[in-house]
Protein backbone atom coordinates (compact mmCIF):
# COMPACT_ATOMS: atom_id res chain seq x y z
CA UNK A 1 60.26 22.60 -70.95
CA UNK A 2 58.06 22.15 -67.75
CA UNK A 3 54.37 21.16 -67.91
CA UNK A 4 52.17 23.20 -65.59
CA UNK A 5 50.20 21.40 -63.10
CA UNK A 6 46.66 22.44 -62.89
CA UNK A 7 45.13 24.46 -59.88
CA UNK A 8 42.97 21.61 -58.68
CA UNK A 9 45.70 19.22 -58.74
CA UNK A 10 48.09 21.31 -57.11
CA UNK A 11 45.82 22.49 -54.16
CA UNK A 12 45.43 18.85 -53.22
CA UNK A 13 49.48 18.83 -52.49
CA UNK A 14 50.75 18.86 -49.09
CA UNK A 15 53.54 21.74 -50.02
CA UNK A 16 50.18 24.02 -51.12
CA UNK A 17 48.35 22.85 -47.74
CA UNK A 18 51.72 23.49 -46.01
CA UNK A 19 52.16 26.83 -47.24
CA UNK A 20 48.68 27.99 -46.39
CA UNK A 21 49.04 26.71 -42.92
CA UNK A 22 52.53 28.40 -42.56
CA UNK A 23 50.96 32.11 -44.54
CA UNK A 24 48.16 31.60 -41.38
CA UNK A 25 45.30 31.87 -44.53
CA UNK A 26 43.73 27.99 -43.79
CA UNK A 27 43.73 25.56 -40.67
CA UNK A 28 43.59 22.03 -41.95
CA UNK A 29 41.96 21.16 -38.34
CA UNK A 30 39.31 23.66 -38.01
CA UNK A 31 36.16 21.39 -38.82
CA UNK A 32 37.12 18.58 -39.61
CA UNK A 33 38.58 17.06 -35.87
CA UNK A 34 35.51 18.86 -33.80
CA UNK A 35 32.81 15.86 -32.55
CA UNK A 36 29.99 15.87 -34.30
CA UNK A 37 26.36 15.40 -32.83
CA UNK A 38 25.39 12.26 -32.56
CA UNK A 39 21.83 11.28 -34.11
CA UNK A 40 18.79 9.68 -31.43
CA UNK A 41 18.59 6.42 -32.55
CA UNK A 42 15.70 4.13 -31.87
CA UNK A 43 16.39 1.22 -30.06
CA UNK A 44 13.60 -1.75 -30.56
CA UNK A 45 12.09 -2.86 -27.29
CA UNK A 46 13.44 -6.48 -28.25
CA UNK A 47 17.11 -4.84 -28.30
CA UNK A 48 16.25 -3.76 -25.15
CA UNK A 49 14.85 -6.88 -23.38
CA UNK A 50 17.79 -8.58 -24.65
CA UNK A 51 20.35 -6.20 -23.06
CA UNK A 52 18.86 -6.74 -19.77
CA UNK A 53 18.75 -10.83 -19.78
CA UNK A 54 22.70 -9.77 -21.12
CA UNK A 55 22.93 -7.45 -17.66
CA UNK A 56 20.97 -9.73 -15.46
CA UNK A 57 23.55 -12.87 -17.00
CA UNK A 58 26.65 -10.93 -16.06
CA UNK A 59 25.35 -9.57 -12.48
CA UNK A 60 24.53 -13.15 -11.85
CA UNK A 61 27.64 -14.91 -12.84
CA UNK A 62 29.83 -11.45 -11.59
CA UNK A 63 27.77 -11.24 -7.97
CA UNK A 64 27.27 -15.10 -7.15
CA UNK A 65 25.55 -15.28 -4.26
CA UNK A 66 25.04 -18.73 -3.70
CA UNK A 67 28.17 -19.51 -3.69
CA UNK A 68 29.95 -16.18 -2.20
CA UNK A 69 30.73 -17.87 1.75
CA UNK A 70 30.11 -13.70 2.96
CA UNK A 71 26.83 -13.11 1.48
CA UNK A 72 25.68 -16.61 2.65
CA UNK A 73 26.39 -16.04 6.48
CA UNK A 74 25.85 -12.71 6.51
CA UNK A 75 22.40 -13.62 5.10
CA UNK A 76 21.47 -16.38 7.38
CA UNK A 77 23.16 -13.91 10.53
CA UNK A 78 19.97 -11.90 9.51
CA UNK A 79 17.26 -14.24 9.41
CA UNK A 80 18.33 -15.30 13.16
CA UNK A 81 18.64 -11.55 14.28
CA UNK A 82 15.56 -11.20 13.24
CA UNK A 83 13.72 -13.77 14.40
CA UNK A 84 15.37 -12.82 18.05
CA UNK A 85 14.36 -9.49 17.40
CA UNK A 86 10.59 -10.64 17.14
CA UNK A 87 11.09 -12.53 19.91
CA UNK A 88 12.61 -10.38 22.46
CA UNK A 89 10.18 -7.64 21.34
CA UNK A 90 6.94 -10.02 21.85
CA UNK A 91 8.49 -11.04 24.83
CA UNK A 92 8.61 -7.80 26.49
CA UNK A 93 4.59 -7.02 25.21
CA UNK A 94 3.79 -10.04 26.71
CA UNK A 95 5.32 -8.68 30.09
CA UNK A 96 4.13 -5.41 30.03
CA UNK A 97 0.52 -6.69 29.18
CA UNK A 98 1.08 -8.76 32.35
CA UNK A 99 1.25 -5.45 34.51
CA UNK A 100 -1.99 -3.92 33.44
CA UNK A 101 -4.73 -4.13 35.57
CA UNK A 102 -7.82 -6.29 34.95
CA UNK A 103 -10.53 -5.01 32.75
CA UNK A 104 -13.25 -3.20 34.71
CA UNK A 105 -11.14 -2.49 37.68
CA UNK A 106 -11.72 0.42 39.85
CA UNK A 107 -8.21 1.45 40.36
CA UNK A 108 -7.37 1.88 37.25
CA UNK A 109 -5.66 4.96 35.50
CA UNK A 110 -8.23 5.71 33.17
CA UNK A 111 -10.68 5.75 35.92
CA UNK A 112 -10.31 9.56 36.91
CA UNK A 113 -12.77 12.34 36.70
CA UNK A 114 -12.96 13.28 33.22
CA UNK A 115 -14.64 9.59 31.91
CA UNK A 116 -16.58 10.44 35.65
CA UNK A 117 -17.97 13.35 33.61
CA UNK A 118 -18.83 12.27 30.56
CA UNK A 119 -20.83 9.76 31.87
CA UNK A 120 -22.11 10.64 34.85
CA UNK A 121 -23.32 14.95 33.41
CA UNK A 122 -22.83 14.14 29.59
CA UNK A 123 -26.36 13.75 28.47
CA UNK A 124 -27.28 16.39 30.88
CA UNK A 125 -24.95 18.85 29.61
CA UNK A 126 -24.66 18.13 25.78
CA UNK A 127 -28.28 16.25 25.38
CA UNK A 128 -26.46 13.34 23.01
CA UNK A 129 -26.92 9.78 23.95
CA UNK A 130 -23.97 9.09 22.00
CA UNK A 131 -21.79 10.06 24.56
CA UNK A 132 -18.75 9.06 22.19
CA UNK A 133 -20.07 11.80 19.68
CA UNK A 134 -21.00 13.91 22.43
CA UNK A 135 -16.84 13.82 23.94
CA UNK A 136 -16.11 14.30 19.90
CA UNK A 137 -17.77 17.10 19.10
CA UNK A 138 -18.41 19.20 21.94
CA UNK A 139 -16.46 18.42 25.06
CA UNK A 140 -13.32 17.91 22.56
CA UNK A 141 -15.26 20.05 19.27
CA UNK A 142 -11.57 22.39 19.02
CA UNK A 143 -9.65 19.11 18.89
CA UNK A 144 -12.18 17.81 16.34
CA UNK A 145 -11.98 21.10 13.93
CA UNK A 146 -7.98 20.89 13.79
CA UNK A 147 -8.50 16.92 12.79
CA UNK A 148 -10.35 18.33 10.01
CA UNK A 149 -8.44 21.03 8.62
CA UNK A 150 -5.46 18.09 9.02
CA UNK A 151 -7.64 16.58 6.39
CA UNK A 152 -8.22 19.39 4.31
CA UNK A 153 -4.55 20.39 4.58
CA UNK A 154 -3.44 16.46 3.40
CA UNK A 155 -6.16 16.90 0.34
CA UNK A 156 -4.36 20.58 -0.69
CA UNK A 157 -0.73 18.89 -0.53
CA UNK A 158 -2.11 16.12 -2.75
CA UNK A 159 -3.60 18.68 -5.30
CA UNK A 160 -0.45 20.31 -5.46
CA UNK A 161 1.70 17.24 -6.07
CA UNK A 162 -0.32 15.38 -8.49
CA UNK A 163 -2.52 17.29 -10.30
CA UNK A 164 -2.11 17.27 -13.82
CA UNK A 165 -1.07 20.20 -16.02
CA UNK A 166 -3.65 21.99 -17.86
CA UNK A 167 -1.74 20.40 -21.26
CA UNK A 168 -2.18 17.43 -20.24
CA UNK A 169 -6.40 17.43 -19.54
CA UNK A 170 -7.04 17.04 -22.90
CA UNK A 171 -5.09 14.00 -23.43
CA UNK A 172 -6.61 12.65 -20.27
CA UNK A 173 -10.21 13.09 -21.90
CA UNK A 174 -9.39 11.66 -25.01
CA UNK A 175 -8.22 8.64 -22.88
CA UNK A 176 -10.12 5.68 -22.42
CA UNK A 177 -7.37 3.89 -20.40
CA UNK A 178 -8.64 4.95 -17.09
CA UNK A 179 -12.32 4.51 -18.11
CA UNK A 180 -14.15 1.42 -17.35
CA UNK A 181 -15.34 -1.23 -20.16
CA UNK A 182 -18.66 -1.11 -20.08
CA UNK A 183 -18.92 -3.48 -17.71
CA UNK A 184 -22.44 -4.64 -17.35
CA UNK A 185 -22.47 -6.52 -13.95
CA UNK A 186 -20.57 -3.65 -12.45
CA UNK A 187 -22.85 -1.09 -14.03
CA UNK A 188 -25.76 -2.68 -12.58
CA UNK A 189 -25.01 -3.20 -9.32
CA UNK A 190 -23.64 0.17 -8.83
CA UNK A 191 -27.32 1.61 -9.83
CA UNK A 192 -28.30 -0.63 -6.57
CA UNK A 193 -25.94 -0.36 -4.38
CA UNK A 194 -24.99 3.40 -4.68
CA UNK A 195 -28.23 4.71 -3.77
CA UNK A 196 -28.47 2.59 -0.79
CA UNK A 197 -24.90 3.36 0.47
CA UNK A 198 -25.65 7.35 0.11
CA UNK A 199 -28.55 7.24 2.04
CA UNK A 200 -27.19 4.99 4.78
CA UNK A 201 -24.34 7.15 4.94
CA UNK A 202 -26.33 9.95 5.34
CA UNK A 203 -28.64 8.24 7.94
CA UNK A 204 -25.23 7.73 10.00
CA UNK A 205 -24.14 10.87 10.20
CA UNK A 206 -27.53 12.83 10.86
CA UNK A 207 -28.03 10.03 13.68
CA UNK A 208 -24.25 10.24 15.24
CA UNK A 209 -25.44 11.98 18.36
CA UNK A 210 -28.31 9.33 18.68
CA UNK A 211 -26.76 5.59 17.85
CA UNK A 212 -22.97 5.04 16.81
CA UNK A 213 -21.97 6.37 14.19
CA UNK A 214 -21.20 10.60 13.20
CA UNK A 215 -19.49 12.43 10.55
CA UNK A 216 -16.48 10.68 10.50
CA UNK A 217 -17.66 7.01 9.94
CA UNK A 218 -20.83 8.76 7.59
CA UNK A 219 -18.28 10.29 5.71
CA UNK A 220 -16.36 7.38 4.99
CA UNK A 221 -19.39 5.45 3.75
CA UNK A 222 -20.58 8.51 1.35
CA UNK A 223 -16.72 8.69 -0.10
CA UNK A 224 -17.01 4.85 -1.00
CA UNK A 225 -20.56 5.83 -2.71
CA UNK A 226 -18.55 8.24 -4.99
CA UNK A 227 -15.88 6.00 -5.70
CA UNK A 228 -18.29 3.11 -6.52
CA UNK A 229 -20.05 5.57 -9.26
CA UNK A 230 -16.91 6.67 -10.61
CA UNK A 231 -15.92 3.25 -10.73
CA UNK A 232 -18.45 1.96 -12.36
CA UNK A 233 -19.27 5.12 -14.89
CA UNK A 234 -16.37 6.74 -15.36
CA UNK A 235 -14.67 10.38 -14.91
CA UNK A 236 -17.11 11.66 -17.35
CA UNK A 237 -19.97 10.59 -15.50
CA UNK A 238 -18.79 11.02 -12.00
CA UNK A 239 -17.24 14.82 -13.14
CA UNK A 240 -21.22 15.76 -13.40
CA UNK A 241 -21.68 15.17 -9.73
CA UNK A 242 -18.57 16.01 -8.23
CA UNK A 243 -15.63 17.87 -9.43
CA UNK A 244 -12.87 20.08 -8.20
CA UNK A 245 -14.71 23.20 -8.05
CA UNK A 246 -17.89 21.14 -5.50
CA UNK A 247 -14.79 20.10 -3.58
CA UNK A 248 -13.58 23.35 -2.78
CA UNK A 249 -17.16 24.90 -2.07
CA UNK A 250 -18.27 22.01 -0.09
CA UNK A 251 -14.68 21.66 2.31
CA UNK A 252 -14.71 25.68 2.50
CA UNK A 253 -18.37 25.81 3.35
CA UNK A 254 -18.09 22.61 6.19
CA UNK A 255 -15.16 23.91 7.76
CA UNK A 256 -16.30 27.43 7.95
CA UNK A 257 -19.28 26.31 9.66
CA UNK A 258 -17.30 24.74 11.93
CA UNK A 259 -15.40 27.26 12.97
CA UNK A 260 -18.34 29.83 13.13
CA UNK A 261 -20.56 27.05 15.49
CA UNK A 262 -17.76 26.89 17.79
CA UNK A 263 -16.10 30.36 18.48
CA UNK A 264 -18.89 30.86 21.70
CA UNK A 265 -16.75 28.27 23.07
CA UNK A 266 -14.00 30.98 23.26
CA UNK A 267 -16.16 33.49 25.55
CA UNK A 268 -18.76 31.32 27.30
CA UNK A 269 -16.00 28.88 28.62
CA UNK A 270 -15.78 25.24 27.61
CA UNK A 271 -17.73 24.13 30.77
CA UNK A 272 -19.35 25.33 33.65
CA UNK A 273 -21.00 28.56 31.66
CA UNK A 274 -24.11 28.31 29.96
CA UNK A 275 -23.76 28.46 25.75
CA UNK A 276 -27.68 29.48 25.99
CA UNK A 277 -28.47 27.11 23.04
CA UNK A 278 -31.00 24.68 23.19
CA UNK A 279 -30.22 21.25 23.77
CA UNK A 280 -33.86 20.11 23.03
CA UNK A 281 -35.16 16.86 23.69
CA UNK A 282 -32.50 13.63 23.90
CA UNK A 283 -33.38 11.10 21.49
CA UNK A 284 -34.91 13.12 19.03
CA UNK A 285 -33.17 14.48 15.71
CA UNK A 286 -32.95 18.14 16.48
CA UNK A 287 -30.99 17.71 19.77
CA UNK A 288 -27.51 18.22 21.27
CA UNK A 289 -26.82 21.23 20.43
CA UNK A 290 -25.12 22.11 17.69
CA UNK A 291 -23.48 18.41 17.33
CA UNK A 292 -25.77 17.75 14.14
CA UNK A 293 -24.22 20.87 12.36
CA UNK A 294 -21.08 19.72 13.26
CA UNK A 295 -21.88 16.18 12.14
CA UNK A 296 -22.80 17.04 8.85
CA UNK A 297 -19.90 19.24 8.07
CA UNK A 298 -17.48 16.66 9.19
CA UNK A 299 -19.43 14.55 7.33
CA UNK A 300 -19.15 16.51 4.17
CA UNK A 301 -15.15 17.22 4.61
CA UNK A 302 -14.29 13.22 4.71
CA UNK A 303 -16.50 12.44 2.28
CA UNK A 304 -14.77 14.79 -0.26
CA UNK A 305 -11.42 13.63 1.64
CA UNK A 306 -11.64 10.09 0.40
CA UNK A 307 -12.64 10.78 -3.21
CA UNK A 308 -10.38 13.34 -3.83
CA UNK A 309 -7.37 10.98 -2.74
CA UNK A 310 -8.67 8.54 -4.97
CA UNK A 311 -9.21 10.52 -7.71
CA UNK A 312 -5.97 12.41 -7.71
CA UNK A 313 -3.79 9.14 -6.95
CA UNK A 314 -5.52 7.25 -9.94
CA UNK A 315 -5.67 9.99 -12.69
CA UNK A 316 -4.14 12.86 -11.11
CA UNK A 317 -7.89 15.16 -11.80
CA UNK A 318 -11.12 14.88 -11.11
């Protein structure tokens, strides 16, 4: 007389297993050979350190190159290239300088009728003394606008690249890793300084068509100003004087301008026609022309130039 096995017991045989694989009922493989996902482990940053001295070890003793013959010649073949390079290249500076005609000569290239011009009708055409500002900004004024939408252009691509995600603002102003420490030496001087450096800035472009200076170099100073501030006070603070939305007005406003001084260029003629506007009296403040518009909208586009970069390279917002 036969015992009967139980159920459990007899579907852990390999003739029940065998049968259901044969009937087509069960796969013994289906989920149970398939890789399973893996779970993100976290690695400790001293695991981490130590697998790179591991790495650095084996590149060292795997790439020897104080002792590989190839690596040492080829590297001392290109310390004496380029030292020849140097050389050769000084060399022929050296004898090109030699062919250039004395300083102050008559006969040389430069010494044609346009510098005759400038000089000789400038402040009777224009009314600048600064006959360097004067060449800028009206004899060369078109060249002048398309330096400053060059600028403006360079400030848009940088917007584009780095500005920061709208996400991401709130994280920013929550940060205190770009703001300053309270530092109280810093602090203090900046309520000195910055004053002094806005107003000379400002001085130096109003005056570019009387001493040197102009909107380019007056720019420059004012941008420093702002960066200074921020410097010292932080985004919060400098945010209240100057943020993205001033940039856009102020660039859009200067360049504008610009364009609307200098379209009678187009239909009275760059020279030789009268522009009928005043050049009042040379030396004074309201004189040139137009060149102290123009002066204070270049001005106001390098200015906002300069902190912008600054601002977008070192936070990616204003």
């Amino acid at each position: 007389m036969s015992k009967k096995r139980p159920d459990f017991d007899y579907e852990r045989t390999f003739s029940y297993k065998f049968n259901k694989w044969l009937s087509g009922t069960e796969d013994p493989y289906v989920g149970k050979v398939e890789m399973k996902r893996q779970r993100r482990r976290k690695i400790s940053p001293e695991t981490v350190q130590e697998r790179m001295r591991e790495r650095h070890k084996l590149q060292e003793k795997v790439y020897d190159a104080s002792d590989n013959k190839i690596l040492v010649n080829f590297d001392k073949l290109y310390r004496v290239v380029a030292v020849l390079f140097c050389v050769i290249l000084l060399a022929l500076l050296v004898w090109n300088v030699s062919y250039l005609p004395p300083i102050g000569a008559v006969d040389k290239a430069v010494n044609n009728e346009v510098p005759e011009r400038y000089i000789e009708s400038g402040l009777e055409e224009i009314g600048a003394v600064n006959f360097v500002t004067g060449m800028i900004l009206d004899y060369r004024a078109f060249d002048t606008l398309g330096e400053s939408n060059v600028l403006f252009c360079a400030t848009i691509t940088v917007l584009i690249l780095l500005q920061i995600s709208d996400k991401k603002k709130k994280v920013l102003d929550e940060d205190m890793l770009f703001e300053p420490h309270d530092d109280p030496i810093l602090r203090m001087s900046s309520r000195i300084l910055v004053p002094v450096i806005m107003i000379f800035g400002i001085y130096v472009v109003l005056n570019g068509h009387l001493s040197p200076g102009g909107g380019f170099s007056g720019g420059a100073i004012i941008g420093s100003g702002l960066i200074l501030y921020q410097n010292a006070f932080g985004f919060k603070h400098a945010r209240k004087i100057f943020n993205e939305r001033i940039y856009k007005t102020i660039s859009a406003t200067a360049l504008a301008t610009y364009c609307l001084c200098k379209t009678y260029s187009f239909f009275t003629g760059a020279n030789h026609l009268d522009s009928h506007i005043p050049l009042g009296v040379p030396g004074h403040i309201l004189s040139s022309g137009l060149i102290l518009i123009l002066n204070i909208c270049v001005g106001m586009v390098v200015a906002c130039t300069m902190y912008t970069f600054y601002v977008m390279f070192r936070r990616g917002d204003f």
